[in-house]
Protein backbone atom coordinates (compact mmCIF):
# COMPACT_ATOMS: atom_id res chain seq x y z
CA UNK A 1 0.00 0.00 0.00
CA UNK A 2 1.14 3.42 -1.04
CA UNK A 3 1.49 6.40 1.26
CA UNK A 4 0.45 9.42 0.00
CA UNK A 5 2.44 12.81 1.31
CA UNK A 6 0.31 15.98 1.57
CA UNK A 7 1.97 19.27 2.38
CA UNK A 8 0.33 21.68 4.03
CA UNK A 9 0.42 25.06 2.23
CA UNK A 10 -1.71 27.11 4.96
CA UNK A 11 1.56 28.36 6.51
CA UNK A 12 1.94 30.11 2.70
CA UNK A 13 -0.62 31.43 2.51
CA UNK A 14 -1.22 32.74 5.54
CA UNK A 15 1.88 34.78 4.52
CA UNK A 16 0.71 35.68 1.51
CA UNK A 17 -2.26 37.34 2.64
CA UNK A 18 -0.34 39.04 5.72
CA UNK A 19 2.18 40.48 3.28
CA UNK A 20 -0.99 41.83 1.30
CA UNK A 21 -2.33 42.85 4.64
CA UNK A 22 0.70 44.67 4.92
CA UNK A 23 1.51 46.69 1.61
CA UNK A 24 -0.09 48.89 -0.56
CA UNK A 25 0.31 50.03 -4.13
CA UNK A 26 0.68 54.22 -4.65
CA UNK A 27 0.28 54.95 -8.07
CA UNK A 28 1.54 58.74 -9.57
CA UNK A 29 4.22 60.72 -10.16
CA UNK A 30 6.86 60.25 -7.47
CA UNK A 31 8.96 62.73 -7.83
CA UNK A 32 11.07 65.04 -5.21
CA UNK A 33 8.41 68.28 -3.87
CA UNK A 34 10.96 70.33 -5.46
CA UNK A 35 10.28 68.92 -8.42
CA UNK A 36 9.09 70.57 -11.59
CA UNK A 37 7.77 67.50 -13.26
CA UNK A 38 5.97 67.11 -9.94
CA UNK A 39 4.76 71.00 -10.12
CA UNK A 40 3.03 70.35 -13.83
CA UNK A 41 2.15 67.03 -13.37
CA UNK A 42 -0.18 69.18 -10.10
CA UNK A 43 -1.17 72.07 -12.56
CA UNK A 44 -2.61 69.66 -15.58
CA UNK A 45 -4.39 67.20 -12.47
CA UNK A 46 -6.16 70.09 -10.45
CA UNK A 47 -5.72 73.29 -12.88
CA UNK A 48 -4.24 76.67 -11.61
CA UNK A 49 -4.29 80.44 -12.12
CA UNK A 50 -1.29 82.19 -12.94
CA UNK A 51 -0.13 86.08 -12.53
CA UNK A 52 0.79 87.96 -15.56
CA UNK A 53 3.61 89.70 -14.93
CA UNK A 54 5.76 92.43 -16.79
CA UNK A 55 7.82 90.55 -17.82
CA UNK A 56 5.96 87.43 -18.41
CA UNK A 57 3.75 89.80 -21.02
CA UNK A 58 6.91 90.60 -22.44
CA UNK A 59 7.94 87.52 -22.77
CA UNK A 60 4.70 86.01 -24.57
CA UNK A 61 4.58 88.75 -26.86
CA UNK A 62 8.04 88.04 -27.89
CA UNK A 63 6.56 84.29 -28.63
CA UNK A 64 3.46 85.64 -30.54
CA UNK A 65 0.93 86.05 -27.88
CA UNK A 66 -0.15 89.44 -27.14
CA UNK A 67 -2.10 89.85 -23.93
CA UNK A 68 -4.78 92.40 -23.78
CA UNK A 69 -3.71 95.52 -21.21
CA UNK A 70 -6.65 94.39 -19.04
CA UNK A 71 -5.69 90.41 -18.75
CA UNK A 72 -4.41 89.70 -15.02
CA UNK A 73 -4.24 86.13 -15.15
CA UNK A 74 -4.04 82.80 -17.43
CA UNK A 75 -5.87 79.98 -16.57
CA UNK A 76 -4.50 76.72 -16.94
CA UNK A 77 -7.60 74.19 -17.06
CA UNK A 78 -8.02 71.17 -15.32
CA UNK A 79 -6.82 68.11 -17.13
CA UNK A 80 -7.64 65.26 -14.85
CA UNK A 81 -5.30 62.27 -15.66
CA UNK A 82 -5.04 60.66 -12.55
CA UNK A 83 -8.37 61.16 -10.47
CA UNK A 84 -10.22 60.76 -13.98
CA UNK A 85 -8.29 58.01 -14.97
CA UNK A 86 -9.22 56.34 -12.13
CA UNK A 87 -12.92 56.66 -12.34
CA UNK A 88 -12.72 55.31 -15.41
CA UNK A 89 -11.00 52.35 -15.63
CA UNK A 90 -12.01 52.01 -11.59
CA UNK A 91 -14.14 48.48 -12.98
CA UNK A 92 -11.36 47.19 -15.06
CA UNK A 93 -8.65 47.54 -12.44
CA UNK A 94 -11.05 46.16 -9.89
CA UNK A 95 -10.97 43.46 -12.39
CA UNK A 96 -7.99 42.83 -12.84
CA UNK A 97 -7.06 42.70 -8.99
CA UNK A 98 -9.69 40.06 -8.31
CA UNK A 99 -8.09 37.90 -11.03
CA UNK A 100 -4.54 38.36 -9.15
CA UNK A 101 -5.81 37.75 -5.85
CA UNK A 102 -7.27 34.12 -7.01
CA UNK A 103 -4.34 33.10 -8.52
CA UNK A 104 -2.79 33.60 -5.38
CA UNK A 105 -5.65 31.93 -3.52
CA UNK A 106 -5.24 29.26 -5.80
CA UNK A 107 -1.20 29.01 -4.81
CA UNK A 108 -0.30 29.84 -8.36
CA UNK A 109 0.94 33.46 -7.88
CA UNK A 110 2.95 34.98 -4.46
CA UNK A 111 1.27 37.82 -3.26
CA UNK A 112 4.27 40.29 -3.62
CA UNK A 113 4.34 39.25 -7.93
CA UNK A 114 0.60 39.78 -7.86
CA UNK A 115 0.64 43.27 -5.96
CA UNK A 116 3.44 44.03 -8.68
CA UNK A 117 1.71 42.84 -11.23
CA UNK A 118 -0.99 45.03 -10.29
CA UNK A 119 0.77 47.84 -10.17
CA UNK A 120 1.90 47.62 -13.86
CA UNK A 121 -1.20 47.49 -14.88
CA UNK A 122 -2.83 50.62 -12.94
CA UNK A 123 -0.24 52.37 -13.59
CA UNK A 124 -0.32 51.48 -17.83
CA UNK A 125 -4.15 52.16 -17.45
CA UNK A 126 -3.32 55.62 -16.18
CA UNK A 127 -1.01 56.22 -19.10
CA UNK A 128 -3.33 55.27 -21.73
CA UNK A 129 -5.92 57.72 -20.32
CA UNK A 130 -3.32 60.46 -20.23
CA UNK A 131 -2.69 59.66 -23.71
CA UNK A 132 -5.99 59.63 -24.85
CA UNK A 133 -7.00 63.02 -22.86
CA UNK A 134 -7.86 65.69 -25.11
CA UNK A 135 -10.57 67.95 -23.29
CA UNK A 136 -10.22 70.72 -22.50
CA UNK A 137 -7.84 71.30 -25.46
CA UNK A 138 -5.58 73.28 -25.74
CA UNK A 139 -4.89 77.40 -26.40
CA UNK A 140 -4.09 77.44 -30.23
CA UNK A 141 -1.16 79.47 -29.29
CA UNK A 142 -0.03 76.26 -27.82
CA UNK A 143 -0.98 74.15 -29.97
CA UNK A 144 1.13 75.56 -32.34
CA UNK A 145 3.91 75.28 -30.09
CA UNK A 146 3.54 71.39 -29.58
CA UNK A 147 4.63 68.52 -31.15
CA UNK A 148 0.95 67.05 -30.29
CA UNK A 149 -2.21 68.57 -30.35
CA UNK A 150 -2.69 65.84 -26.79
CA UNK A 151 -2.87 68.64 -24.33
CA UNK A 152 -0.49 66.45 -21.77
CA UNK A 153 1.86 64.99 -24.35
CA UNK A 154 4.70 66.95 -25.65
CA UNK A 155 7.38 65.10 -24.81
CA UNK A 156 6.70 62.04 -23.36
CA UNK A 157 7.99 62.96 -19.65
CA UNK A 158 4.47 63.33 -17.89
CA UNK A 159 3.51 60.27 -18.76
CA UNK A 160 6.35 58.38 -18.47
CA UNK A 161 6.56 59.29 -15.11
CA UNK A 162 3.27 57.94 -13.94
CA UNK A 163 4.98 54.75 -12.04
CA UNK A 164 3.48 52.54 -9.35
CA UNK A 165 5.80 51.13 -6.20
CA UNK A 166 4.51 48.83 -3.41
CA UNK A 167 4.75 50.49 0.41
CA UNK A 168 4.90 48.21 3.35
């Protein structure tokens, strides 16, 4: 008669889910405060109002954009790339996650590949959305600047540095 061996893989999991217990993903730019990828990555996501000054008049009229005599401010409109990028693809990534989580239920995945994993995606997802952004758009004066008419792609940098990393 054959003995069959068993192994017990509750031990495993049980630190699987405490390292999920543990960590979390953060998705965004992370970037020093400093920063002035961090400082327009904040003015596209929430928008801001900026002083004309002398010499900033000066300075845009050089470029082509005359100011009227009366114009105190430029606003920069909200572009929503992470918040709105979340909301949409909220279902998807919800998803996605359940998927990850019963693979490792089902002892095929460790938790720390699948909370990586995860954070590939959500971060991609936010990319894509960035890419894809394109209301409000822009000032023609910029436009014409640009080398995209994508009011958060120019070069590539915003949206390259949309990054996930996993905080225990």
């Amino acid at each position: 008669m054959a003995v069959e061996e068993r192994f017990d893989y509750t031990p495993w999991l049980i630190d699987q889910l405490e390292y999920l217990e543990a960590h979390h993903l953060e998705i965004g730019i992370h970037a020093d405060e400093e920063s002035d990828l961090l400082m327009i990555a904040r003015v596209h996501e929430f928008g801001t109002q900026i002083e004309v000054t002398d010499a900033m008049r000066g300075y845009l009229g050089a470029m082509g954009l005359h100011l009227r005599k009366d114009t105190e401010y430029i606003d920069i409109p909200e572009r929503s790339y992470m918040r709105a990028g979340w909301d949409a693809r909220r279902s998807d990534i919800e998803k996605r996650a359940k998927i990850l989580l019963g693979r490792v239920l089902a002892l095929e995945m460790e938790a720390e590949v699948a909370l990586d994993t995860l954070g590939h995606y959500v971060a991609g997802q936010m990319q894509e959305y960035l890419t894809r952004l394109s209301d409000p758009p822009l000032h023609p004066f910029t436009e014409k600047r640009k080398r995209s008419t994508n009011p958060l792609v120019d070069t590539e940098r915003l949206r390259g540095a949309i990054v996930h990393r996993v905080r225990g």
